[in-house]
C-alpha atoms as a PDB file:
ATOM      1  CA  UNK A   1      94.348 131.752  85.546  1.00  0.00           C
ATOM      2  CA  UNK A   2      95.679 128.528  87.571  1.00  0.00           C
ATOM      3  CA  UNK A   3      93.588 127.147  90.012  1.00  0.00           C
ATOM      4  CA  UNK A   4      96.371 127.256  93.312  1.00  0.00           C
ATOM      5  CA  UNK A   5      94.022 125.088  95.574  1.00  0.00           C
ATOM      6  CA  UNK A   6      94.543 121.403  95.884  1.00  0.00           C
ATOM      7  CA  UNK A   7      91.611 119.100  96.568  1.00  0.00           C
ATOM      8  CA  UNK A   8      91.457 116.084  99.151  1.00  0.00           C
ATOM      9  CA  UNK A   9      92.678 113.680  96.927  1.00  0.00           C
ATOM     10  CA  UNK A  10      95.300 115.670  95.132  1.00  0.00           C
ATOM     11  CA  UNK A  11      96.691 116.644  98.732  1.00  0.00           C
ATOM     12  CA  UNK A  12      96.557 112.824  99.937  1.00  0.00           C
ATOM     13  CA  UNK A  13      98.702 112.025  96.629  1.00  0.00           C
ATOM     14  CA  UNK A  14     100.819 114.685  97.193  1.00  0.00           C
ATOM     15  CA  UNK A  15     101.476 114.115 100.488  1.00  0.00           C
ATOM     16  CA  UNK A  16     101.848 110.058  99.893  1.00  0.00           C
ATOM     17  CA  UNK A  17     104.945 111.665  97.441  1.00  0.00           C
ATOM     18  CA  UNK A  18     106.166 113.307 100.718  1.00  0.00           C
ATOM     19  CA  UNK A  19     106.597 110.042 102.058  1.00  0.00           C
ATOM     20  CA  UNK A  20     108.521 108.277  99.144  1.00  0.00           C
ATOM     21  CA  UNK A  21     110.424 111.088  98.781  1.00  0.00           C
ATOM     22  CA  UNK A  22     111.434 111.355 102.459  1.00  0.00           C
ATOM     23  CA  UNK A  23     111.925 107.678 102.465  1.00  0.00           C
ATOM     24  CA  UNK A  24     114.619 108.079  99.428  1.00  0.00           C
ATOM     25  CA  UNK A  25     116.096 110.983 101.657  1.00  0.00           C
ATOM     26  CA  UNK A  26     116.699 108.781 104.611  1.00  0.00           C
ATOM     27  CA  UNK A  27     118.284 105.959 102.498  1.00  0.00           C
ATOM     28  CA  UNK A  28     120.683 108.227 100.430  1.00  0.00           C
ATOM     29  CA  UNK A  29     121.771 109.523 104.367  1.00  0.00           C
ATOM     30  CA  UNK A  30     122.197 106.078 105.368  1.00  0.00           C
ATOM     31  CA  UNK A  31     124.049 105.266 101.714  1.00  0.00           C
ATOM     32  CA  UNK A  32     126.452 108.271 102.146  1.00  0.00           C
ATOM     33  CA  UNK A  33     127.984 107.356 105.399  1.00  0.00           C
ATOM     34  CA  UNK A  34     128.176 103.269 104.279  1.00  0.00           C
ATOM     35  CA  UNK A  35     129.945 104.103 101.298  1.00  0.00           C
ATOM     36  CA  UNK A  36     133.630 103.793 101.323  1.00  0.00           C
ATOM     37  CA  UNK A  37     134.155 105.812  97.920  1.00  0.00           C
ATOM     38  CA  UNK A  38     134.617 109.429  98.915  1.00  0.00           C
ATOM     39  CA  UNK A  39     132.896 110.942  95.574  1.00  0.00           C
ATOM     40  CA  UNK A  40     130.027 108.025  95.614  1.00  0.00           C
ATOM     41  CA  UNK A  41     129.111 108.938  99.165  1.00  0.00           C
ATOM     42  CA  UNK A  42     129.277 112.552  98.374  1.00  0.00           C
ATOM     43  CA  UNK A  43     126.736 111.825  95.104  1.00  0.00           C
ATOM     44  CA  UNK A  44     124.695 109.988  97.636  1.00  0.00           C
ATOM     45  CA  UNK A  45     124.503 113.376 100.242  1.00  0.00           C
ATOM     46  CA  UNK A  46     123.543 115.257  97.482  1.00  0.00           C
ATOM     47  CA  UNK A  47     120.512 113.111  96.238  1.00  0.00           C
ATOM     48  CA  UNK A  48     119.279 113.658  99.911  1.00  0.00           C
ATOM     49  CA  UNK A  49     119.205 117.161  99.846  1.00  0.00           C
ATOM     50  CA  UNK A  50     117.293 117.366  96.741  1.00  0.00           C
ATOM     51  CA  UNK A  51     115.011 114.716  98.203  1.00  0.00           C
ATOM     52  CA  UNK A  52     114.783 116.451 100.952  1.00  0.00           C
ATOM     53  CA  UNK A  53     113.969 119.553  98.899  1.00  0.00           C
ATOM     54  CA  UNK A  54     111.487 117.578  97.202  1.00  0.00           C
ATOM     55  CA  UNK A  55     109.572 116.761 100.458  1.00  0.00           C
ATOM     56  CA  UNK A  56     109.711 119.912 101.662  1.00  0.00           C
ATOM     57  CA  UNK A  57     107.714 121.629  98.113  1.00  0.00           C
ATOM     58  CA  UNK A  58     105.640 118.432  98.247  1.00  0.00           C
ATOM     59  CA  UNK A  59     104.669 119.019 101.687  1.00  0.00           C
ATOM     60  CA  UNK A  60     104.291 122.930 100.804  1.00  0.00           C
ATOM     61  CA  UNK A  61     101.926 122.339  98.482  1.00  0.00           C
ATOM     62  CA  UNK A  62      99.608 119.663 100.067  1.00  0.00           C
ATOM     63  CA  UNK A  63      99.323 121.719 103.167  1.00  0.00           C
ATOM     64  CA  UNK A  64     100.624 125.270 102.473  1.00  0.00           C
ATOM     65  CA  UNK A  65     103.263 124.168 105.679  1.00  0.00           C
ATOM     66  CA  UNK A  66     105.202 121.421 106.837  1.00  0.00           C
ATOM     67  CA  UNK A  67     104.211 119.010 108.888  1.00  0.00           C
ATOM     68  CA  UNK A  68     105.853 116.289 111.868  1.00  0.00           C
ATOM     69  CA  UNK A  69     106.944 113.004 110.566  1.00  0.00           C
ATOM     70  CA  UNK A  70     104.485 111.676 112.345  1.00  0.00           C
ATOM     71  CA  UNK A  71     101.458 113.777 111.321  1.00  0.00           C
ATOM     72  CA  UNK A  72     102.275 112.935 107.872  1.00  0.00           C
ATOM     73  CA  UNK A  73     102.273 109.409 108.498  1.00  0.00           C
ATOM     74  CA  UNK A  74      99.264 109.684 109.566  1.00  0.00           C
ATOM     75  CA  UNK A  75      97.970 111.524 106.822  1.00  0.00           C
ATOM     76  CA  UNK A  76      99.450 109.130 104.236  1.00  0.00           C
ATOM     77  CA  UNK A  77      97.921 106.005 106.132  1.00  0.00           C
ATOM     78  CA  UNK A  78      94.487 107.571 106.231  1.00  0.00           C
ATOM     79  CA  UNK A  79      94.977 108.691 102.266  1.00  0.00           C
ATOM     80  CA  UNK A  80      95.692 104.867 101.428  1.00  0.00           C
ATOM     81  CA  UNK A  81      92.843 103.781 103.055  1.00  0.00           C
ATOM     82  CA  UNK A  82      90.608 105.793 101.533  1.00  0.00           C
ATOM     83  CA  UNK A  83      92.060 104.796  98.263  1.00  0.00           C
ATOM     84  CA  UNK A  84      91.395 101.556  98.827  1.00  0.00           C
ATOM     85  CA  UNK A  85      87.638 102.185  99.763  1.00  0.00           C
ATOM     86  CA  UNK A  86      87.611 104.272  96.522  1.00  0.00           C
ATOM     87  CA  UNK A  87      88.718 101.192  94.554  1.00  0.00           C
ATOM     88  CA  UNK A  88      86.389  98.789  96.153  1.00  0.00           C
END
């Protein structure tokens, strides 16, 4: 049987993954509308729907729901810092 919980740390990494991944989503939108090659900027839209897909299991699974942008970068800032007081 699979354990379905996540514990603290595995849902600060996961939701630290959020982050990157919604980063790459906002890049690829930015990408796709700079491009001036139809099918490039059309590859580009595409990566940011599966990055946004991404975030969206990512944030699924750290949480069990989404959350704001800004509650998750809140979440992410407090899950570096105690990674860094881990390390220490």
């Amino acid at each position: 049987m699979q354990n379905t919980e996540t514990t603290k740390k595995e849902s600060c990494f996961l939701r630290i993954l959020a982050g990157v991944e919604d980063l790459a989503e906002k890049k690829m939108k930015i990408y796709s509308r700079l491009l001036m090659d139809a099918a490039l900027a059309g590859d580009m839209e595409t990566l940011a729907v599966r990055h946004a897909k991404r975030k969206t299991k990512l944030e699924s699974l750290a949480s069990g729901k989404t959350k704001s942008a800004e509650k998750r970068k809140n979440e992410v800032s407090r899950c570096e810092t105690n990674a860094e007081e881990e390390e220490e």
